[in-house]
Protein backbone atom coordinates (compact mmCIF):
# COMPACT_ATOMS: atom_id res chain seq x y z
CA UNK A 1 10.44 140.87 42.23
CA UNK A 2 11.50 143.65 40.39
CA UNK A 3 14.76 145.18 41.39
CA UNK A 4 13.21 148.70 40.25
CA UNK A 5 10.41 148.42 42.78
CA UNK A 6 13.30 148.22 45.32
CA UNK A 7 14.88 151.35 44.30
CA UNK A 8 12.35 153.18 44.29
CA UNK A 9 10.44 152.55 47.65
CA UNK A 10 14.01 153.15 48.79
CA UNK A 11 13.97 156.41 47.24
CA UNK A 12 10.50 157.59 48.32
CA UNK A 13 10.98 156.39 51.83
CA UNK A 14 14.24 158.10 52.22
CA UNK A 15 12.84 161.31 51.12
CA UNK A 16 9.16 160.92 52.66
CA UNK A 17 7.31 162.55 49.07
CA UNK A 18 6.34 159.98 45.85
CA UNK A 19 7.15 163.57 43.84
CA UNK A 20 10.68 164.22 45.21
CA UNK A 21 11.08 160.85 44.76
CA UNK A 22 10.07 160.77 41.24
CA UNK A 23 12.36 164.02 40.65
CA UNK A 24 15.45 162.22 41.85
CA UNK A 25 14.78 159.39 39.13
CA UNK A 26 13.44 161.11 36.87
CA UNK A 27 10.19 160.23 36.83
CA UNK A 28 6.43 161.68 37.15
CA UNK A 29 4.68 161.54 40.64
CA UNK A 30 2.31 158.99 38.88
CA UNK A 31 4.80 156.42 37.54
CA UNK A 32 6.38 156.00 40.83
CA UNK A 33 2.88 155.96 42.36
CA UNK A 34 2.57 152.84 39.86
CA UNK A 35 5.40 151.35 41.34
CA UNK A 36 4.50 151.48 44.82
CA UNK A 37 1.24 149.68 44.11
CA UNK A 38 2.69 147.19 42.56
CA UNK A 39 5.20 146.21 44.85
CA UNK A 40 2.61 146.35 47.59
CA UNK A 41 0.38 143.97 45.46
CA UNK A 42 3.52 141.99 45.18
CA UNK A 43 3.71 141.80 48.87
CA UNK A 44 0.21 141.34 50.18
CA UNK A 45 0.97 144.66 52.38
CA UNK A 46 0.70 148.43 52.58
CA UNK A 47 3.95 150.13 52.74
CA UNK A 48 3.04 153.82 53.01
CA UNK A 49 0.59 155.79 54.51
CA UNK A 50 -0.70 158.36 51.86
CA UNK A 51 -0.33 161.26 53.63
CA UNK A 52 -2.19 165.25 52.36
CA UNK A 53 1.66 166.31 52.22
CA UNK A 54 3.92 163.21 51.20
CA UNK A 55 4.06 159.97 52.56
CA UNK A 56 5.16 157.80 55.77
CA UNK A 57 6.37 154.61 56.41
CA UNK A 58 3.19 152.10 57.54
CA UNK A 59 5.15 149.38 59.81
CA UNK A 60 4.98 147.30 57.21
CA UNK A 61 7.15 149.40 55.29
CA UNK A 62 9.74 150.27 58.19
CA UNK A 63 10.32 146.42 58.19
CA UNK A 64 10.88 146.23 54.88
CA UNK A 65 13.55 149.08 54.46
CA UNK A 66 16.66 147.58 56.13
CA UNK A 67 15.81 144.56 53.55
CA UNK A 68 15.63 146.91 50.68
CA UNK A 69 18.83 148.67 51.18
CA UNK A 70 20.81 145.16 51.71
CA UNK A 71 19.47 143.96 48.57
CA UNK A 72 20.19 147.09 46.91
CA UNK A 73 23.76 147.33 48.62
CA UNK A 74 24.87 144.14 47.19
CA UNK A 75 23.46 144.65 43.84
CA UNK A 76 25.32 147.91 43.58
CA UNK A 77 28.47 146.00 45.18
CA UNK A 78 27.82 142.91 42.48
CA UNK A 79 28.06 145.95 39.56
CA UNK A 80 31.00 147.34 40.70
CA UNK A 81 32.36 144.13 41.00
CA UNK A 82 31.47 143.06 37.64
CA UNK A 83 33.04 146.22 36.48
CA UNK A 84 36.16 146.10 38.17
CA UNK A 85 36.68 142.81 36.05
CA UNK A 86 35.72 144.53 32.84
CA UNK A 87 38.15 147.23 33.62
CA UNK A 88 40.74 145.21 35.27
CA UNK A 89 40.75 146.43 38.30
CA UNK A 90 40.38 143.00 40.15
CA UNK A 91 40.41 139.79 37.84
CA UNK A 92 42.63 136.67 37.54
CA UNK A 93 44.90 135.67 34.88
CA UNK A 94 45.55 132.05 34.96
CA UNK A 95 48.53 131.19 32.49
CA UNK A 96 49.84 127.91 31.07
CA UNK A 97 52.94 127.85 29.31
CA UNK A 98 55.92 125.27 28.00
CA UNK A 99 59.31 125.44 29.49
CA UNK A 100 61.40 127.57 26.47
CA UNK A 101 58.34 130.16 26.45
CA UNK A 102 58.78 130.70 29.85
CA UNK A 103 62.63 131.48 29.06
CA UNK A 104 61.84 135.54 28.07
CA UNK A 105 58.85 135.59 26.05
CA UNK A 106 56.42 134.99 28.84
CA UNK A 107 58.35 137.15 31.56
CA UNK A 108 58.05 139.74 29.04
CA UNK A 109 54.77 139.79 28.72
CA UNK A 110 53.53 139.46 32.16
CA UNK A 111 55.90 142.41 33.13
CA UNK A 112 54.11 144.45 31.20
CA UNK A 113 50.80 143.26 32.01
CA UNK A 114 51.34 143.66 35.43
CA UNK A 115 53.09 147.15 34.71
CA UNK A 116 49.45 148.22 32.86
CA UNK A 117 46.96 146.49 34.77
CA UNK A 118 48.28 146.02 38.32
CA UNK A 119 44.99 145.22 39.91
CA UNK A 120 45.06 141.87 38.14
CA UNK A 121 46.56 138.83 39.67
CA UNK A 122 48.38 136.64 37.44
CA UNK A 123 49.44 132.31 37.95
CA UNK A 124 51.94 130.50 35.79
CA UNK A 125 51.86 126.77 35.22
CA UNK A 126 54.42 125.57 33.14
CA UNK A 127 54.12 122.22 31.33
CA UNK A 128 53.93 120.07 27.95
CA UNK A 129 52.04 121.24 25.48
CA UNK A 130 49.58 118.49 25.92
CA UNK A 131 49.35 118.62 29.14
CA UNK A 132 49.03 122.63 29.48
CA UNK A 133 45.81 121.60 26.85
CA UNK A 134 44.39 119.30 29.46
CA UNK A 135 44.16 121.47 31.96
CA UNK A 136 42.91 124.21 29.87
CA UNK A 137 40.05 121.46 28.89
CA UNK A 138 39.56 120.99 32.59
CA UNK A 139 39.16 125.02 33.62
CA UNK A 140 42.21 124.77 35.53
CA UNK A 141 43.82 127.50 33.38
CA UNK A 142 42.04 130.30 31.45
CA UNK A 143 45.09 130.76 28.75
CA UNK A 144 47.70 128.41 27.26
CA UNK A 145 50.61 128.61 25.04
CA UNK A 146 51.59 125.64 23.11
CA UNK A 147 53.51 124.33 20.63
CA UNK A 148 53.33 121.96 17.71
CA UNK A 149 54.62 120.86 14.81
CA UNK A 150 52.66 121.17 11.64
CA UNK A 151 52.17 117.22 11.06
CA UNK A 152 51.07 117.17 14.36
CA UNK A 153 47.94 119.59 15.16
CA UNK A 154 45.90 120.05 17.85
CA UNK A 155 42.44 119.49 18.12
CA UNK A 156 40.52 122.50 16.89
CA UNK A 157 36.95 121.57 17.75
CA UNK A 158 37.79 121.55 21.67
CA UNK A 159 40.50 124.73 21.54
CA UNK A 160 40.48 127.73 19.85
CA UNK A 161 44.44 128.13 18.26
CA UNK A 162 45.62 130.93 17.40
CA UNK A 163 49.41 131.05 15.89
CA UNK A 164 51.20 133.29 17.63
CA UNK A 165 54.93 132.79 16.02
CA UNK A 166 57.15 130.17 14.60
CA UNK A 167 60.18 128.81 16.22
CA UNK A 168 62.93 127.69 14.71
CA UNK A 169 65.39 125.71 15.88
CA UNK A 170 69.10 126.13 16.16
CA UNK A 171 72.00 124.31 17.43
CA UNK A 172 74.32 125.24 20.66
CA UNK A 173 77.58 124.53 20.39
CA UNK A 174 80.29 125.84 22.77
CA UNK A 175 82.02 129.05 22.01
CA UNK A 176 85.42 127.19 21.37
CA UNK A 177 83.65 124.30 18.78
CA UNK A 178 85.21 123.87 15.20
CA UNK A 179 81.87 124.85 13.90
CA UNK A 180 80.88 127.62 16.32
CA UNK A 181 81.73 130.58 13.79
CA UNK A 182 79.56 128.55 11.15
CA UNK A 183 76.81 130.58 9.67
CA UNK A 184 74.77 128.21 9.08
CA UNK A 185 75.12 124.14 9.41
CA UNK A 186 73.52 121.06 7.81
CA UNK A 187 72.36 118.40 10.60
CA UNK A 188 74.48 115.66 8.48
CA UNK A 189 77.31 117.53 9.83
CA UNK A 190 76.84 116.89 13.44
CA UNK A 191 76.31 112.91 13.24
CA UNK A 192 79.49 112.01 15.14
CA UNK A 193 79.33 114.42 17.73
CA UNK A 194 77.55 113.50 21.33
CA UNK A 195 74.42 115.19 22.15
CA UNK A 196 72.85 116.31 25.13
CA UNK A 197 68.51 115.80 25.02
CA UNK A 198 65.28 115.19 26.93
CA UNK A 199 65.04 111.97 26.51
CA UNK A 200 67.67 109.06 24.92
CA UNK A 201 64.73 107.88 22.20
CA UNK A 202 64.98 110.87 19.66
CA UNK A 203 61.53 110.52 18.56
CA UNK A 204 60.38 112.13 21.46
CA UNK A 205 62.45 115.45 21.58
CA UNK A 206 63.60 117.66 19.48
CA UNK A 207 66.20 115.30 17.74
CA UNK A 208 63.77 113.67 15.71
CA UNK A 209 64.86 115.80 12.83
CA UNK A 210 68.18 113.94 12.53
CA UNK A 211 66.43 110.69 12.38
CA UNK A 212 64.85 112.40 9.39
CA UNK A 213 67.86 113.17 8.16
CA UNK A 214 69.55 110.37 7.86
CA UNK A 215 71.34 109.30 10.94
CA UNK A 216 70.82 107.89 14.83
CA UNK A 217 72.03 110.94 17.22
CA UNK A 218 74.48 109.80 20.06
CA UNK A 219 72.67 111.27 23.16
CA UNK A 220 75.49 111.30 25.80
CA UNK A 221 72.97 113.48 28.64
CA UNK A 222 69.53 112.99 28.74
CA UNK A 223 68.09 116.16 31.26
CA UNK A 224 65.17 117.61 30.59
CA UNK A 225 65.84 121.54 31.73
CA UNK A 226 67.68 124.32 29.86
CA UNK A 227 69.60 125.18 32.44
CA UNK A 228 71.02 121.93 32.87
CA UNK A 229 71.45 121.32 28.74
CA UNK A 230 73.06 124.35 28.33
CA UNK A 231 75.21 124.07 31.03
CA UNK A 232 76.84 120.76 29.78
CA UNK A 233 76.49 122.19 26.26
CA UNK A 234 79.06 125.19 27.83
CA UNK A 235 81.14 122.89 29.24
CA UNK A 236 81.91 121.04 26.14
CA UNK A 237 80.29 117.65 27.08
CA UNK A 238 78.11 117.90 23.79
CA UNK A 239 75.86 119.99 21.62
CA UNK A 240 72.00 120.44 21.60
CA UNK A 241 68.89 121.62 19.27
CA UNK A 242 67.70 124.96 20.85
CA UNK A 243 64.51 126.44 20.37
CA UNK A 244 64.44 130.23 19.48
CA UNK A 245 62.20 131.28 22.40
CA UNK A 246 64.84 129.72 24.69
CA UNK A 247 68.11 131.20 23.11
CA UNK A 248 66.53 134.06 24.08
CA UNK A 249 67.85 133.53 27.42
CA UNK A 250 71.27 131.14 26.44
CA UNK A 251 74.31 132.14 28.08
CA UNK A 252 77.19 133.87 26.81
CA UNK A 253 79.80 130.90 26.49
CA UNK A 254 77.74 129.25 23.69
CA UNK A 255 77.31 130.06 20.25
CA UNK A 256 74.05 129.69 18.49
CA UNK A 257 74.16 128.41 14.91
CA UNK A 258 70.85 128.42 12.73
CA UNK A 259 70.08 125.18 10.54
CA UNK A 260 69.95 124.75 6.92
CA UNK A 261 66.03 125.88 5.78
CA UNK A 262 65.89 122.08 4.54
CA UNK A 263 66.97 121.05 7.86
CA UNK A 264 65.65 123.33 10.73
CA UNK A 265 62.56 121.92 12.39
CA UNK A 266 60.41 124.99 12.99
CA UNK A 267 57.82 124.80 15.51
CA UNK A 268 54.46 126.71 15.56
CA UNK A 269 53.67 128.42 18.76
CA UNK A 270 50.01 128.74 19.44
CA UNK A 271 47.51 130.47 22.06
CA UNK A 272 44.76 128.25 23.01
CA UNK A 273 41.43 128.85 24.85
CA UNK A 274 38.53 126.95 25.34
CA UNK A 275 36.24 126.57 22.05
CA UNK A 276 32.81 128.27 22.81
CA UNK A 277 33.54 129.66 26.06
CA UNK A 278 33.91 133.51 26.37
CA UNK A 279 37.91 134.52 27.88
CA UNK A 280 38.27 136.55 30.91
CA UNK A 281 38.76 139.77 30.09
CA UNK A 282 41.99 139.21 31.69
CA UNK A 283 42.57 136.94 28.99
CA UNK A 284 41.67 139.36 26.17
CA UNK A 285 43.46 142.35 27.29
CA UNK A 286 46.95 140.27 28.14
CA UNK A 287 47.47 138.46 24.53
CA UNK A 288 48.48 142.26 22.66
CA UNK A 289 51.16 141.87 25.57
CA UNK A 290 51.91 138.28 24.71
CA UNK A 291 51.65 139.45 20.77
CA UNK A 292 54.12 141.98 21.70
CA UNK A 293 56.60 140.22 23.39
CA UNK A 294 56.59 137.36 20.64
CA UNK A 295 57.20 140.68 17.98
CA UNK A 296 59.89 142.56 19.67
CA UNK A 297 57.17 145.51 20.27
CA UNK A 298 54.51 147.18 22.28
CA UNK A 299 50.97 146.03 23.33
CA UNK A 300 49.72 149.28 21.95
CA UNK A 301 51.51 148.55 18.40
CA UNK A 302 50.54 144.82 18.34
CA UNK A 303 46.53 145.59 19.76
């Protein structure tokens, strides 16, 4: 059934004349004459009573009315619905991001997301990269931000990547550390000293780059948080490889020392969405924020 016929039987049966009715829609007295008839055909009944001056409701028609305006009702309510979500005033923005993103850059950006578009709710799940991809994969989240090296991408025919920024590493050292005032170090010179990491096998964390360079680091903590690795780092119990997005929120008490450009692992720092499927517009409008935060800017200078 055409949704048109609705409207207009509405129309004409509110205002009790096929002409008026055709002047409020901005059509001839014919064309919504037309309509009538077919929509009665459609129906197997009569629905007015043509009348020498307008038109009245047969009984068939009176029972159809109440019908016609709740159908009409929630079509108008579905198209302001769908247009709140266009214009973000109602919408969902379900977020996946790694630990060290969630450290500033990610707080940054939702704060001004929800600053802009307060009608919006937002979610944050933080997790591995591979994991955050999963769920993504799954429809659990509508937006992730991962990581990876570049001899280790992800797989581009499921995700759409886009790079976002790179992140270097550096090392934390405590303020009062022979080589805190260092501008810049070589991993080689840290083999003897004890290290605090994710995990005691190197190859898994971050400390794989000093098993490419040459020596076995001495991991005295293994703790997976910031918090907790910068902590011990501060209290002099050993030293640790720091991603930039995260020494964005280091403490005071440590210093931050970049790497040697030979030595500093640099990781890339992606948004992902699901390949083929159209983003929320939730999505869409919140990665200029997300741009802007990983720049230092606006939304409106990195849209």
């Amino acid at each position: 059934m055409d949704m048109v016929w609705l409207e207009v039987f509405r129309t004409a049966a509110r205002l009790g004349s096929f002409t008026a009715a055709g002047g409020q829609l901005g059509w001839t007295q014919s064309a919504i004459s037309r309509q009538i008839a077919a929509l009665e055909d459609e129906l197997g009944v009569q629905l007015f009573d043509r009348l020498p001056r307008g038109v009245a409701l047969t009984e068939h028609g009176r029972t159809l009315l109440p019908h016609a305006e709740a159908v009409l009702d929630r079509l108008d309510g579905t198209r302001r619905d769908l247009a709140a979500l266009t214009g973000l005033a109602a919408g969902r923005l379900r977020l996946g991001a790694f630990d060290s993103a969630n450290a500033a850059l990610v707080p940054a950006a939702l704060a001004a997301f929800r600053a802009a578009h307060p009608a919006v709710a937002p979610t944050l799940t933080e997790g591995l990269s591979g994991a955050l991809l999963d769920l993504l994969a799954d429809g659990a989240i509508d937006l992730a931000l991962v990581t990876a090296y570049p001899e280790h991408p992800y797989d581009t025919e499921r995700f759409e990547l886009h790079r976002l920024v790179d992140d270097p590493v550096l090392v934390a050292v405590p303020r009062t550390h022979r080589l805190a005032r260092r501008r810049r170090l070589r991993l080689a010179e840290l083999a003897g000293e004890p290290w605090i990491a994710a995990s005691r096998h190197p190859g898994a964390t971050l400390l794989a780059a000093c098993v490419r360079n040459g020596f076995q680091p001495r991991v005295e903590y293994e703790v997976a948080g910031w918090t907790a690795k910068l902590g011990l780092v501060a209290a002099g119990l050993g030293i640790t490889l720091i991603p930039s997005l995260a020494a964005r929120a280091a403490r005071p008490d440590l210093a931050l020392v970049p790497l040697h450009p030979e030595d500093t692992p640099v990781r890339h720092v992606h948004t992902a969405t699901r390949r083929g499927r159209l983003p929320a517009p939730a999505v869409t409008a919140f990665l200029p924020f997300l741009r802007a935060a990983a720049g230092g800017g606006t939304a409106a200078a990195a849209g």
